[in-house]
PDB file of N, CA and C in Angstrom:
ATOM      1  N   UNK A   1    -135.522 -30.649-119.441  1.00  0.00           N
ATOM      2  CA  UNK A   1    -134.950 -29.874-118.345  1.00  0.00           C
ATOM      3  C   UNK A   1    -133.953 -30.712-117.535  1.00  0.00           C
ATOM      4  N   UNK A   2    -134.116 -32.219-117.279  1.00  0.00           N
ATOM      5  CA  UNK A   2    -133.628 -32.650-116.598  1.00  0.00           C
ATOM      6  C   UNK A   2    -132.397 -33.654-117.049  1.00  0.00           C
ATOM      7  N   UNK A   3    -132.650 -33.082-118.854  1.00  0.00           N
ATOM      8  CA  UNK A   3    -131.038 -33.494-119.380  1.00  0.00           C
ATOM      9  C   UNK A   3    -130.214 -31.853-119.370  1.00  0.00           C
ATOM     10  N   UNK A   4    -130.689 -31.118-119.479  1.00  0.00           N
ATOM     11  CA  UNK A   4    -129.906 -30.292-119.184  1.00  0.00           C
ATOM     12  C   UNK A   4    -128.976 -29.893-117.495  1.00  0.00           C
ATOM     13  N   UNK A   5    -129.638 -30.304-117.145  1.00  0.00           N
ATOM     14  CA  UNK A   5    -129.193 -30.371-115.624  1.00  0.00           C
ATOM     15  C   UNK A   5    -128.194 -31.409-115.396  1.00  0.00           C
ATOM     16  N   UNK A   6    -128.168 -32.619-115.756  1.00  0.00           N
ATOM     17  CA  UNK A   6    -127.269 -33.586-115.739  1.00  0.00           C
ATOM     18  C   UNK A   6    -126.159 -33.302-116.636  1.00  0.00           C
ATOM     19  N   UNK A   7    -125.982 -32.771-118.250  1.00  0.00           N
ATOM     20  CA  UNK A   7    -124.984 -31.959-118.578  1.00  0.00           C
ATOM     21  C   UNK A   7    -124.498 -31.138-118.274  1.00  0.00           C
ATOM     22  N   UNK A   8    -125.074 -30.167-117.181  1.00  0.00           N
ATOM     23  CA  UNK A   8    -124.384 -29.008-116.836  1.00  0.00           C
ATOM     24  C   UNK A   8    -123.813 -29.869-115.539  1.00  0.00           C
ATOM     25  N   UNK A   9    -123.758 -30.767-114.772  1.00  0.00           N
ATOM     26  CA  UNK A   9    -123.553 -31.901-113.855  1.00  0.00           C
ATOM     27  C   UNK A   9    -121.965 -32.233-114.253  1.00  0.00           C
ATOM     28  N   UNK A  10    -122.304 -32.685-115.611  1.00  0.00           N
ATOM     29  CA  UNK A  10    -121.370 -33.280-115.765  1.00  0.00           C
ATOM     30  C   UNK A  10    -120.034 -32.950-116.411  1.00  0.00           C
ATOM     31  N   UNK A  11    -120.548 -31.722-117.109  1.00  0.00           N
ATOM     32  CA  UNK A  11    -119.598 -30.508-117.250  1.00  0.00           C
ATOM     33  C   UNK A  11    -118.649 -30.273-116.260  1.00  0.00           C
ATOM     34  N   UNK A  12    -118.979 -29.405-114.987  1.00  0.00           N
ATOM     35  CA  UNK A  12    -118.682 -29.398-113.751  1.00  0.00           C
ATOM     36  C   UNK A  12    -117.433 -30.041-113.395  1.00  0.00           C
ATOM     37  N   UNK A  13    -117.876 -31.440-113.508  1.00  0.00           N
ATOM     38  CA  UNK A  13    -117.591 -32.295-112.394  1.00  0.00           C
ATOM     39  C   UNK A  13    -116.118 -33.090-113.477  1.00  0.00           C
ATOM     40  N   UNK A  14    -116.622 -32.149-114.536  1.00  0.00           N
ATOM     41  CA  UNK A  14    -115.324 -32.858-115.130  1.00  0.00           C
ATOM     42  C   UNK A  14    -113.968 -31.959-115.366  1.00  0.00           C
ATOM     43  N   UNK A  15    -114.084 -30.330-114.791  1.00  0.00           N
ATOM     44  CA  UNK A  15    -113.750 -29.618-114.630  1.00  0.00           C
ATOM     45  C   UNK A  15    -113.044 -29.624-113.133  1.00  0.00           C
ATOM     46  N   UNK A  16    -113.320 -30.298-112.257  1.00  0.00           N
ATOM     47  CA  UNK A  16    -112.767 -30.759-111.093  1.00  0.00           C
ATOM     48  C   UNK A  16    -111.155 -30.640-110.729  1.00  0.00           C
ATOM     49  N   UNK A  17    -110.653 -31.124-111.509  1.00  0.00           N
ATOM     50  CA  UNK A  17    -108.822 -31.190-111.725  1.00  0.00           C
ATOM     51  C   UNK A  17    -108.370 -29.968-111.689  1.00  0.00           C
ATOM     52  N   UNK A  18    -109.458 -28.985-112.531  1.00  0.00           N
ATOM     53  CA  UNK A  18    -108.418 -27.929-112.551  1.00  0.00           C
ATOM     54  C   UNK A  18    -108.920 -26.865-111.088  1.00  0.00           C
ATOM     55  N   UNK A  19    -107.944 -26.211-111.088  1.00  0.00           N
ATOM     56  CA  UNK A  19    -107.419 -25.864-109.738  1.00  0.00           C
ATOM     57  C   UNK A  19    -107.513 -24.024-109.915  1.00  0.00           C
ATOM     58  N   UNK A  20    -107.540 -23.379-108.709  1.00  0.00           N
ATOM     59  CA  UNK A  20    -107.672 -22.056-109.398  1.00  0.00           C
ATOM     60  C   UNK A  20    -107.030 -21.249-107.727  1.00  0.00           C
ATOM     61  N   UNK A  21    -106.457 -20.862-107.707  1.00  0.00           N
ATOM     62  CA  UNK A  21    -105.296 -19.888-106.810  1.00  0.00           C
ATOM     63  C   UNK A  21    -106.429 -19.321-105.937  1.00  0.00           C
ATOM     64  N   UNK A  22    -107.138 -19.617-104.834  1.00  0.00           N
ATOM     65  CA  UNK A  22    -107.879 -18.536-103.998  1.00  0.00           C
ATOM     66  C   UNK A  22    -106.898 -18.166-102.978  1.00  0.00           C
ATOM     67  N   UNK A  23    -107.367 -16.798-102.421  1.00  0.00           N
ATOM     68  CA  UNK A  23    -106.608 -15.841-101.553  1.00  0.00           C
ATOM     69  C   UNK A  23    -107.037 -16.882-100.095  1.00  0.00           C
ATOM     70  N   UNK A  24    -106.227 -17.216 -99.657  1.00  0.00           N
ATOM     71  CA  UNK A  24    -105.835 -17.935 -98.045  1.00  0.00           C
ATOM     72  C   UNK A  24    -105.529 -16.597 -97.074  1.00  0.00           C
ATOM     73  N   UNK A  25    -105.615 -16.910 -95.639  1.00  0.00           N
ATOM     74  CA  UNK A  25    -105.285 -16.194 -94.663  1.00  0.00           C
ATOM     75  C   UNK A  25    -103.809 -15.771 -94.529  1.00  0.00           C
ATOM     76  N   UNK A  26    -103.394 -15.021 -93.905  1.00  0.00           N
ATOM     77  CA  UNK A  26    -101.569 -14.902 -93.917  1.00  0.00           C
ATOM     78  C   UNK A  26    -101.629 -15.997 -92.509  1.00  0.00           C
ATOM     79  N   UNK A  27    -100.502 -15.899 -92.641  1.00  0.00           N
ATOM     80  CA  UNK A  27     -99.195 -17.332 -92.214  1.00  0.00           C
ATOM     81  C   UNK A  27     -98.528 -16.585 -91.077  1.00  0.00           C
ATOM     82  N   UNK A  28     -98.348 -16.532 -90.108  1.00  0.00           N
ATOM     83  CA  UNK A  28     -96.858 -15.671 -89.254  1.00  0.00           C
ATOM     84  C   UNK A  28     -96.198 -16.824 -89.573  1.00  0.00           C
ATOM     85  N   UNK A  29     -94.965 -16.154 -89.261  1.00  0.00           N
ATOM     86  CA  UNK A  29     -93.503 -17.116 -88.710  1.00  0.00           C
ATOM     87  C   UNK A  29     -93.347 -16.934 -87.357  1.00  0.00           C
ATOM     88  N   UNK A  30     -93.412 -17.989 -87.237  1.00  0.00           N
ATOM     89  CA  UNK A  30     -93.232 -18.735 -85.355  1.00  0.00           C
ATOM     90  C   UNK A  30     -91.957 -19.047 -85.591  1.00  0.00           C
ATOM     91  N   UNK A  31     -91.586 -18.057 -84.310  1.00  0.00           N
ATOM     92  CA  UNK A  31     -89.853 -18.328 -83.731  1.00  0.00           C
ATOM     93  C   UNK A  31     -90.517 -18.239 -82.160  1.00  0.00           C
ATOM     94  N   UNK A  32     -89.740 -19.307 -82.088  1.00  0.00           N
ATOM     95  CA  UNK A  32     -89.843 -20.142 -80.417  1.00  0.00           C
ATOM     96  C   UNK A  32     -88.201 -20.242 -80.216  1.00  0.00           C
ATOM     97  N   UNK A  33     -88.124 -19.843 -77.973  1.00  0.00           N
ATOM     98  CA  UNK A  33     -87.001 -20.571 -78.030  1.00  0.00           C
ATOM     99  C   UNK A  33     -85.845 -19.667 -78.097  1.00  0.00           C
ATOM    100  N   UNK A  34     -84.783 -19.986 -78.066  1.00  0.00           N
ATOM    101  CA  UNK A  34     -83.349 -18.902 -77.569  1.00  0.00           C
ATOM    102  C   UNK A  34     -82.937 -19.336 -79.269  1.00  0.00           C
ATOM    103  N   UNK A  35     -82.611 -18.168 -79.748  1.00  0.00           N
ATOM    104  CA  UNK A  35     -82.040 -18.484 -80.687  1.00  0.00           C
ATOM    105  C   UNK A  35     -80.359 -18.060 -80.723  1.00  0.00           C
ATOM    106  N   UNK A  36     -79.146 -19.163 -81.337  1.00  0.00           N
ATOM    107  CA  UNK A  36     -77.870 -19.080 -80.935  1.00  0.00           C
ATOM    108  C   UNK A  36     -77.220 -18.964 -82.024  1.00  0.00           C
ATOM    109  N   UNK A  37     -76.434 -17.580 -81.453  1.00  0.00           N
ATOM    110  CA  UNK A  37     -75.706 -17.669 -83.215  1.00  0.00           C
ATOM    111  C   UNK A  37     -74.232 -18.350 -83.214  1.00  0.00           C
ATOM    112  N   UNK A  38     -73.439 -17.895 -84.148  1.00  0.00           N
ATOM    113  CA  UNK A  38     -72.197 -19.112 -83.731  1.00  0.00           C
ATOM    114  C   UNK A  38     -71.631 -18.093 -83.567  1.00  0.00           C
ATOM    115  N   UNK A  39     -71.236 -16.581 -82.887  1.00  0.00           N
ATOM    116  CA  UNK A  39     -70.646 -15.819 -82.283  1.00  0.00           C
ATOM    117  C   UNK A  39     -71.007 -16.445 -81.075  1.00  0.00           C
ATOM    118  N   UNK A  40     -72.293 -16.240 -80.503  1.00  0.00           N
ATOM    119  CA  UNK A  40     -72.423 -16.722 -79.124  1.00  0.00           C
ATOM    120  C   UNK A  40     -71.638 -18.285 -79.232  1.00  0.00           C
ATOM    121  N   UNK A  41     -72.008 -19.521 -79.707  1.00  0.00           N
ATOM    122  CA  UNK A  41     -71.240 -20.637 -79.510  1.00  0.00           C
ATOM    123  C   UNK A  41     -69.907 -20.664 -79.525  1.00  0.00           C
ATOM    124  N   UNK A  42     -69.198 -19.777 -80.054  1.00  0.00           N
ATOM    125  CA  UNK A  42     -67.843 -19.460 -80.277  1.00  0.00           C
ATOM    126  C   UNK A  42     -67.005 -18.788 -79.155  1.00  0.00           C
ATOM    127  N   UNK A  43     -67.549 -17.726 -78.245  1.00  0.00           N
ATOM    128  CA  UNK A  43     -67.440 -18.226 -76.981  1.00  0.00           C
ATOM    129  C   UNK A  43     -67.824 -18.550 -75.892  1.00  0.00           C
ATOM    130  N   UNK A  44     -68.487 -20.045 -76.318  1.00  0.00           N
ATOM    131  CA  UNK A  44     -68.375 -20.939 -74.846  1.00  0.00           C
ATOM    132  C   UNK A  44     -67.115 -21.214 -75.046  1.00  0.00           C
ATOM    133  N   UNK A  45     -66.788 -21.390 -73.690  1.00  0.00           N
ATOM    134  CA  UNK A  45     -65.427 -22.279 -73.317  1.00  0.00           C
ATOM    135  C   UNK A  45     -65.694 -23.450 -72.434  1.00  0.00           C
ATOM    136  N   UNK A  46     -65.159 -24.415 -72.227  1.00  0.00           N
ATOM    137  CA  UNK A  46     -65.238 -25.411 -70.922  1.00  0.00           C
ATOM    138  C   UNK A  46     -64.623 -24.546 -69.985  1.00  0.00           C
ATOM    139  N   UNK A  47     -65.025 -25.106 -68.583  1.00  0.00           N
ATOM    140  CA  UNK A  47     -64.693 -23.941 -67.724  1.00  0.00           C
ATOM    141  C   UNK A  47     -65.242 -23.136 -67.424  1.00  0.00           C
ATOM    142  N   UNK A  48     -66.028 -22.294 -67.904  1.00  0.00           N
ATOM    143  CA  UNK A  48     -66.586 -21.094 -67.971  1.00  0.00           C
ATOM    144  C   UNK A  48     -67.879 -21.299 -66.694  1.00  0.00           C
ATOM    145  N   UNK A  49     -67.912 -20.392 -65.820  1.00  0.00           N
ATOM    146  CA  UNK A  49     -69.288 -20.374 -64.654  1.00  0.00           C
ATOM    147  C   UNK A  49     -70.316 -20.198 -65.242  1.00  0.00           C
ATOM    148  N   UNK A  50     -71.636 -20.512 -64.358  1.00  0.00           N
ATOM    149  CA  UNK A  50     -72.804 -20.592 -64.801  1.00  0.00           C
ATOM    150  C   UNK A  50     -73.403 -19.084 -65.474  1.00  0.00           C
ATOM    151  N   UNK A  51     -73.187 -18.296 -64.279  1.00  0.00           N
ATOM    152  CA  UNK A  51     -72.701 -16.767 -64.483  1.00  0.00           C
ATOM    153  C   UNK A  51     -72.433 -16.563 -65.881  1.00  0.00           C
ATOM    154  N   UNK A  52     -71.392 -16.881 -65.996  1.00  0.00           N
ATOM    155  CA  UNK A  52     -71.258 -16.392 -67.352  1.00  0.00           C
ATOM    156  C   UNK A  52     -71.140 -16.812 -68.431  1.00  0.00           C
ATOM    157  N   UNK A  53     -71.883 -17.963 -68.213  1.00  0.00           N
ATOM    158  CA  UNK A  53     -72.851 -18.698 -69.814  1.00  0.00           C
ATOM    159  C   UNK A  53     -73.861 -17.925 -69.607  1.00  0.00           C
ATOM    160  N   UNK A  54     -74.605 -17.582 -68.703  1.00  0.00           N
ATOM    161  CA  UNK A  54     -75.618 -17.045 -68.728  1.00  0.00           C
ATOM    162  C   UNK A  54     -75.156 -15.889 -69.251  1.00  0.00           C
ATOM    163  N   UNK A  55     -74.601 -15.073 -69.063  1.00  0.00           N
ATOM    164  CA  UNK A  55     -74.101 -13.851 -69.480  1.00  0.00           C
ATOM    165  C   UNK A  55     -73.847 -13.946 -71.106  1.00  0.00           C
ATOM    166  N   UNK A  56     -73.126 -14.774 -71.735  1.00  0.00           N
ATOM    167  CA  UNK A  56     -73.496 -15.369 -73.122  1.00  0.00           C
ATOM    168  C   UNK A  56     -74.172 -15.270 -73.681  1.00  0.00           C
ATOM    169  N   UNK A  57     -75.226 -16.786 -73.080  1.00  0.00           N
ATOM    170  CA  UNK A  57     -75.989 -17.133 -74.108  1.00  0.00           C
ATOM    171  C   UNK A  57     -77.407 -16.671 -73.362  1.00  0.00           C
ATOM    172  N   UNK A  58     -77.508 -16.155 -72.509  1.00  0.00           N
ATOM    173  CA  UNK A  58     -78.642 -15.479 -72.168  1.00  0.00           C
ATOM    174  C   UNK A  58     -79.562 -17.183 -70.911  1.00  0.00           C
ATOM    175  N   UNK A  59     -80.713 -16.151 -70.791  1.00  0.00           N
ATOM    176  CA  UNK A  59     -81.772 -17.904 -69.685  1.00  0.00           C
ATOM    177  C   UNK A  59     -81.421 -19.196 -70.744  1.00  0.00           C
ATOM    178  N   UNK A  60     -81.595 -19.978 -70.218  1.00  0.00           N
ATOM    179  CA  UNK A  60     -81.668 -21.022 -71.067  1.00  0.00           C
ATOM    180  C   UNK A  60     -83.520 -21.077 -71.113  1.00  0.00           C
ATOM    181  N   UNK A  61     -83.673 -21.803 -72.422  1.00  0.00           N
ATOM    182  CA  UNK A  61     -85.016 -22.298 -72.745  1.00  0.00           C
ATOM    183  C   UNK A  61     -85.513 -23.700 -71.468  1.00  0.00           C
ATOM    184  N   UNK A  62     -84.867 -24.550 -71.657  1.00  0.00           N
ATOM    185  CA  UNK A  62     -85.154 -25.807 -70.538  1.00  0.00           C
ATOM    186  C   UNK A  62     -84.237 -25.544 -69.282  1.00  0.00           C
ATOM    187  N   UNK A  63     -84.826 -25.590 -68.248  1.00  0.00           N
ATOM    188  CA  UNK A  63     -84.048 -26.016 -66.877  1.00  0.00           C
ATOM    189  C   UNK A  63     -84.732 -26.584 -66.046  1.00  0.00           C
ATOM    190  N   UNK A  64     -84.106 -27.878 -66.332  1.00  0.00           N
ATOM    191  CA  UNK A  64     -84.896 -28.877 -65.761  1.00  0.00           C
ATOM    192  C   UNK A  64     -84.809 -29.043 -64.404  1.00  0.00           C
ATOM    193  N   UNK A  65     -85.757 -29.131 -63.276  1.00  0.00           N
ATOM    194  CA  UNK A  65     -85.422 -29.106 -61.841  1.00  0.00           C
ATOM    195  C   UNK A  65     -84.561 -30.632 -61.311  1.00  0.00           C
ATOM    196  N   UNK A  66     -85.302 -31.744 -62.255  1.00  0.00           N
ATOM    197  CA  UNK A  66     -84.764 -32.751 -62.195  1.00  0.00           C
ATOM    198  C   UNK A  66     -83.414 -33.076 -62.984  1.00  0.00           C
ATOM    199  N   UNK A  67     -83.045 -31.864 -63.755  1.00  0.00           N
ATOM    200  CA  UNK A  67     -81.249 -32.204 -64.163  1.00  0.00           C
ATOM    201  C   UNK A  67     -80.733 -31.339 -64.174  1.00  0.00           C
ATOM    202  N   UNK A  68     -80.317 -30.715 -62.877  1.00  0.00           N
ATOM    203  CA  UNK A  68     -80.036 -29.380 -62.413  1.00  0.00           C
ATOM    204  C   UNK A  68     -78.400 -28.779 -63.254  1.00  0.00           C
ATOM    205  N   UNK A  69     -77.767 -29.736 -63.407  1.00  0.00           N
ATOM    206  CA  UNK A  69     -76.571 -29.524 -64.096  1.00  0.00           C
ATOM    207  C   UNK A  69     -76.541 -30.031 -65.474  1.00  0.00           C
ATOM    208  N   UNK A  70     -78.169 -29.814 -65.928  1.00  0.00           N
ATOM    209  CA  UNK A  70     -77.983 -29.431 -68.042  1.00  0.00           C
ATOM    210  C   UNK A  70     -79.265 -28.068 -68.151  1.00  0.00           C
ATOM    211  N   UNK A  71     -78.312 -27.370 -68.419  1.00  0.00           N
ATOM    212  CA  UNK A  71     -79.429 -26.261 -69.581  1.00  0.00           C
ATOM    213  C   UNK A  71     -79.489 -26.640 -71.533  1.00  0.00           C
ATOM    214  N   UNK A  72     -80.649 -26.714 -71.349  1.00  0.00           N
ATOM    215  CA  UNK A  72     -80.907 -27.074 -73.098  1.00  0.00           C
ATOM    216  C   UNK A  72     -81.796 -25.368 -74.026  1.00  0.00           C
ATOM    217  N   UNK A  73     -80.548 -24.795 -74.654  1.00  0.00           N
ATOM    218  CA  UNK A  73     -80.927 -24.038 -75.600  1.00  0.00           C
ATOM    219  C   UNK A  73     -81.548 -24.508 -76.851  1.00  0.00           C
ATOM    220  N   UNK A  74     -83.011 -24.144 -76.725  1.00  0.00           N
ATOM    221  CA  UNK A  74     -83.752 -24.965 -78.563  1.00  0.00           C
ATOM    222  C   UNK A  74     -84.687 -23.453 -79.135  1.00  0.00           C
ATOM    223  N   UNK A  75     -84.724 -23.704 -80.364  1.00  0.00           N
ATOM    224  CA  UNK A  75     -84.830 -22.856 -81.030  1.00  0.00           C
ATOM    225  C   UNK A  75     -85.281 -23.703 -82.231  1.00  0.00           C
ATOM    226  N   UNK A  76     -86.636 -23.007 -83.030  1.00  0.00           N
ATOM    227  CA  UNK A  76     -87.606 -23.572 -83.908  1.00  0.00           C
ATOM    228  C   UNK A  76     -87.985 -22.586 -84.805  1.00  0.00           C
ATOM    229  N   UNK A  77     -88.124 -22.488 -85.647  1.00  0.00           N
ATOM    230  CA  UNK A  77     -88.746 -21.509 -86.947  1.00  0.00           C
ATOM    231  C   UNK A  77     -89.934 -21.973 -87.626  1.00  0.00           C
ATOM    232  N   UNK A  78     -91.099 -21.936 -87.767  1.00  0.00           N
ATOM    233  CA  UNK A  78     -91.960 -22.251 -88.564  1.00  0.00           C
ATOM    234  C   UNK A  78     -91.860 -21.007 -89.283  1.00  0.00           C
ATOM    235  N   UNK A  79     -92.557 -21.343 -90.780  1.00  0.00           N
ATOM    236  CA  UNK A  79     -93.167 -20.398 -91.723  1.00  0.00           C
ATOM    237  C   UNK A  79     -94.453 -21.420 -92.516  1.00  0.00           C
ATOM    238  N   UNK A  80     -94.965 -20.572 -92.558  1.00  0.00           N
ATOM    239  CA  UNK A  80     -96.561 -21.138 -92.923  1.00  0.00           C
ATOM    240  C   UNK A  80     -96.612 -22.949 -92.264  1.00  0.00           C
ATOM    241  N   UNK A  81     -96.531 -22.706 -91.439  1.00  0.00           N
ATOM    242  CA  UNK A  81     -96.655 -23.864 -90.686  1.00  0.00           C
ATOM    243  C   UNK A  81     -96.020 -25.178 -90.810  1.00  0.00           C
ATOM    244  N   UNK A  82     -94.939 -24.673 -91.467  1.00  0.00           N
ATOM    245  CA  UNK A  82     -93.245 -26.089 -91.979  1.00  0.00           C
ATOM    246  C   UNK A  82     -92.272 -25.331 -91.103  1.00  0.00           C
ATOM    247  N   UNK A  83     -91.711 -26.637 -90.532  1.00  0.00           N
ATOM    248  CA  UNK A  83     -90.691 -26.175 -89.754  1.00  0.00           C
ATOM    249  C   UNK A  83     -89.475 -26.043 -90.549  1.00  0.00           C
ATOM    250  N   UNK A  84     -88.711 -24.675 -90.655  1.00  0.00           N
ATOM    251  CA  UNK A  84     -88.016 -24.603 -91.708  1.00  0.00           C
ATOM    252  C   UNK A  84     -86.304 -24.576 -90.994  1.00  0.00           C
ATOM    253  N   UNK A  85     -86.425 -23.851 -89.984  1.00  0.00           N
ATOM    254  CA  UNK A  85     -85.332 -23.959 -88.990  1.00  0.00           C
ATOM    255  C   UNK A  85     -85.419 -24.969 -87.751  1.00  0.00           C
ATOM    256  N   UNK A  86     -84.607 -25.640 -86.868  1.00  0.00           N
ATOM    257  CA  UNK A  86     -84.167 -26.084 -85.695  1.00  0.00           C
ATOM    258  C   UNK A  86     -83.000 -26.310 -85.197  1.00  0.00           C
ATOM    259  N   UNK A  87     -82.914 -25.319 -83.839  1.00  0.00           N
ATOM    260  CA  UNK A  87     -81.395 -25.485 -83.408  1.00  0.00           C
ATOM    261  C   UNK A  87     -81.612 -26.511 -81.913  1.00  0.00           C
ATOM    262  N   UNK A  88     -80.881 -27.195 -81.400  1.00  0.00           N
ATOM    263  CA  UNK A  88     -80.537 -27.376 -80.044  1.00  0.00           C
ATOM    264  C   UNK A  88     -79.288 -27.277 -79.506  1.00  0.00           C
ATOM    265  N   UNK A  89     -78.962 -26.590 -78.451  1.00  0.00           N
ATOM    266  CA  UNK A  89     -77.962 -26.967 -77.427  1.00  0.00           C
ATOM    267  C   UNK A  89     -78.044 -27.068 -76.381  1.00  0.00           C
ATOM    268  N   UNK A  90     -77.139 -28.261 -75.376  1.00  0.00           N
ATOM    269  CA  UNK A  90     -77.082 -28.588 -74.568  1.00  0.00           C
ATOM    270  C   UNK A  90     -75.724 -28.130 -74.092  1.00  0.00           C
ATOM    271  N   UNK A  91     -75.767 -27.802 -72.663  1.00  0.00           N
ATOM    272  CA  UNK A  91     -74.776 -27.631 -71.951  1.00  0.00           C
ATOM    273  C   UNK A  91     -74.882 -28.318 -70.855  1.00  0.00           C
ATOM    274  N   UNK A  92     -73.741 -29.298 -70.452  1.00  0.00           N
ATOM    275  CA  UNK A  92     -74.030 -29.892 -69.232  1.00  0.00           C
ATOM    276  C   UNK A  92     -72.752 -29.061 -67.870  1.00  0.00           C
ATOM    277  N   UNK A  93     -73.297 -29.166 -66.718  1.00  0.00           N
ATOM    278  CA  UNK A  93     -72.121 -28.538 -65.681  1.00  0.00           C
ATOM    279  C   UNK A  93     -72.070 -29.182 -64.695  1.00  0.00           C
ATOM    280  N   UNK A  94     -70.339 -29.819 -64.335  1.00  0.00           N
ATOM    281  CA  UNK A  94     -69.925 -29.925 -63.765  1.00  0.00           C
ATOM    282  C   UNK A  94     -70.015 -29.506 -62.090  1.00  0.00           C
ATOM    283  N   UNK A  95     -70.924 -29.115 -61.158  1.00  0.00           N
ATOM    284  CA  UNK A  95     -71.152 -28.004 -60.370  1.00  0.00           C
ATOM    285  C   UNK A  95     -71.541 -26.855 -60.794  1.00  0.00           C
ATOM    286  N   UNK A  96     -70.523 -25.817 -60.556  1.00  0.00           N
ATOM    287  CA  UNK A  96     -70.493 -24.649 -61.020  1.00  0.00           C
ATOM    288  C   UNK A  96     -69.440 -24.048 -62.695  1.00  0.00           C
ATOM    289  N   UNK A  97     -69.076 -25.288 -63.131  1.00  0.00           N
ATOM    290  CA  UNK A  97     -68.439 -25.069 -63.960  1.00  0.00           C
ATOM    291  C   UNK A  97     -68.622 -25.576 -65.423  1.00  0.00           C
ATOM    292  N   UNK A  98     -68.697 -25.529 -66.247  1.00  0.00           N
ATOM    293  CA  UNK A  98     -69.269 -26.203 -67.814  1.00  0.00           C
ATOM    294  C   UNK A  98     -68.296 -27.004 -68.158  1.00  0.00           C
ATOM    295  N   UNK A  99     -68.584 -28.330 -68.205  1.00  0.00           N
ATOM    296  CA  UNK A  99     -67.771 -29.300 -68.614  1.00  0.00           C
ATOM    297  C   UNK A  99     -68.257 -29.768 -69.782  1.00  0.00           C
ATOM    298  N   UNK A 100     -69.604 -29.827 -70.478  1.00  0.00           N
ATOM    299  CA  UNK A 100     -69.414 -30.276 -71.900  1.00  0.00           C
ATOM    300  C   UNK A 100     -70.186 -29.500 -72.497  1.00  0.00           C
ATOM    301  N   UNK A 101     -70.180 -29.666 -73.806  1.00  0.00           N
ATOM    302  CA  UNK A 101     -71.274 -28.643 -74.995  1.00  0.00           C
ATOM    303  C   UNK A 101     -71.559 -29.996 -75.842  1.00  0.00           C
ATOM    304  N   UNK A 102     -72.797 -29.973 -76.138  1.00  0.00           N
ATOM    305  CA  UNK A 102     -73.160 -31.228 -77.314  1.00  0.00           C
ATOM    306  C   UNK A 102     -74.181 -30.204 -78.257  1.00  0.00           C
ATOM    307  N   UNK A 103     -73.716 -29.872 -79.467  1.00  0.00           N
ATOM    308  CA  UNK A 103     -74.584 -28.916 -80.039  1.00  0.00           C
ATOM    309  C   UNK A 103     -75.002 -29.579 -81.529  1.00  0.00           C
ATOM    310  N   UNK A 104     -76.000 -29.781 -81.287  1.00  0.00           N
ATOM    311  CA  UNK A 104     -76.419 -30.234 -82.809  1.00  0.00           C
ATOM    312  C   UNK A 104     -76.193 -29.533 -84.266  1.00  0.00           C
ATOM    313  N   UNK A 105     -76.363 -28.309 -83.761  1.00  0.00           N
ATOM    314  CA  UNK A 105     -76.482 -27.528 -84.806  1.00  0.00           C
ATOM    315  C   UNK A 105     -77.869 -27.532 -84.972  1.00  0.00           C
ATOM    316  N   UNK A 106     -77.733 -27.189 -87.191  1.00  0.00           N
ATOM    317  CA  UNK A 106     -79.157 -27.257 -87.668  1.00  0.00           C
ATOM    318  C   UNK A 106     -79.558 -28.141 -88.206  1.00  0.00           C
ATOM    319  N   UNK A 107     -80.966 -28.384 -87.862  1.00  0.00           N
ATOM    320  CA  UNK A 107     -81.564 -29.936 -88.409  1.00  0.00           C
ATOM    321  C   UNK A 107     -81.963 -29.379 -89.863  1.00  0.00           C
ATOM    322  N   UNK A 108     -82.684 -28.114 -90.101  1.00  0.00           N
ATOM    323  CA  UNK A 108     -83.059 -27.697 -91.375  1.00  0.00           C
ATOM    324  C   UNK A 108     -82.456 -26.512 -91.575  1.00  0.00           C
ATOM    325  N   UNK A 109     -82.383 -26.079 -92.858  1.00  0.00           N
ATOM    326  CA  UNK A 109     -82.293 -24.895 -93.179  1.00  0.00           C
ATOM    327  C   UNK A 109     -83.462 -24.184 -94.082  1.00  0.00           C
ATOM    328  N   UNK A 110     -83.068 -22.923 -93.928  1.00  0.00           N
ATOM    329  CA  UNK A 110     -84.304 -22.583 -94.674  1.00  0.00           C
ATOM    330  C   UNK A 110     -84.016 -22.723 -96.201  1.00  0.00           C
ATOM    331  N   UNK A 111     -82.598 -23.067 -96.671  1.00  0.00           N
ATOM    332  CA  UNK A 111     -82.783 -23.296 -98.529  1.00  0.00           C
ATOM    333  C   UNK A 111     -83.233 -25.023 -98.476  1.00  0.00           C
ATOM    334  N   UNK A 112     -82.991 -25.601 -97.517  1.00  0.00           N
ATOM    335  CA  UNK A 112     -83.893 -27.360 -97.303  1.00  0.00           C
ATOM    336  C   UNK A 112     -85.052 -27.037 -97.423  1.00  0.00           C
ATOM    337  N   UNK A 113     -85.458 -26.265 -97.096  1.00  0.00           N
ATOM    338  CA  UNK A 113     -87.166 -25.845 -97.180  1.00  0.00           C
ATOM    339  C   UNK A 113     -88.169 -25.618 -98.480  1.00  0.00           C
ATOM    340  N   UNK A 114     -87.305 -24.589 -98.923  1.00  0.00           N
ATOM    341  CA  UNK A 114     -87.733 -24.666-100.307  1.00  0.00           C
ATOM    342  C   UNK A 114     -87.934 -25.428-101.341  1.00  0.00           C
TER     343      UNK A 114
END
């Protein structure tokens, strides 16, 4: 009895490697964050009032109390829990007026992903 038990043991255990597809939970896609298309980036202008960046590109995601003259637009995509998209932009202002854009663009894309 107790060689049969150790063969069926060892059967098993040598069967280990192989692998077999079980059904997992679903996944959302997490979108966080202002997302910017390059119509909206296309027109910012320098110059342009706060007013109407906002009017643009909509709230900004960051506004920092301590850097009152940068709004930072970021934007993130997960799918099954890989970050497949990331955008940032920064706008810094002059007072009341937009004096620079530093826009990264995209860190990933979603065909990088795949």
């Amino acid at each position: 009895m107790r060689f049969k038990i150790i063969l069926l043991s060892l059967l098993l255990a040598s069967c280990s490697n192989f692998s077999v597809p079980l059904p997992s939970a679903y996944k959302m896609d997490i979108r966080q964050g202002n997302y910017v298309t390059q119509e909206m980036r296309d027109k910012l202008k320098l110059g342009m009032s706060r007013a109407q960046v906002k009017f643009v590109m909509g709230t900004p995601m960051i506004s920092d109390v301590f850097h009152a003259n940068r709004w930072d637009y970021v934007y993130r995509l997960e799918h099954a829990r890989k970050l497949v998209e990331e955008q940032r932009l920064t706008l810094y202002f002059d007072g009341d007026t937009l004096s620079r854009i530093d826009d990264s663009g995209l860190h990933l894309s979603a065909a990088e992903a795949k």
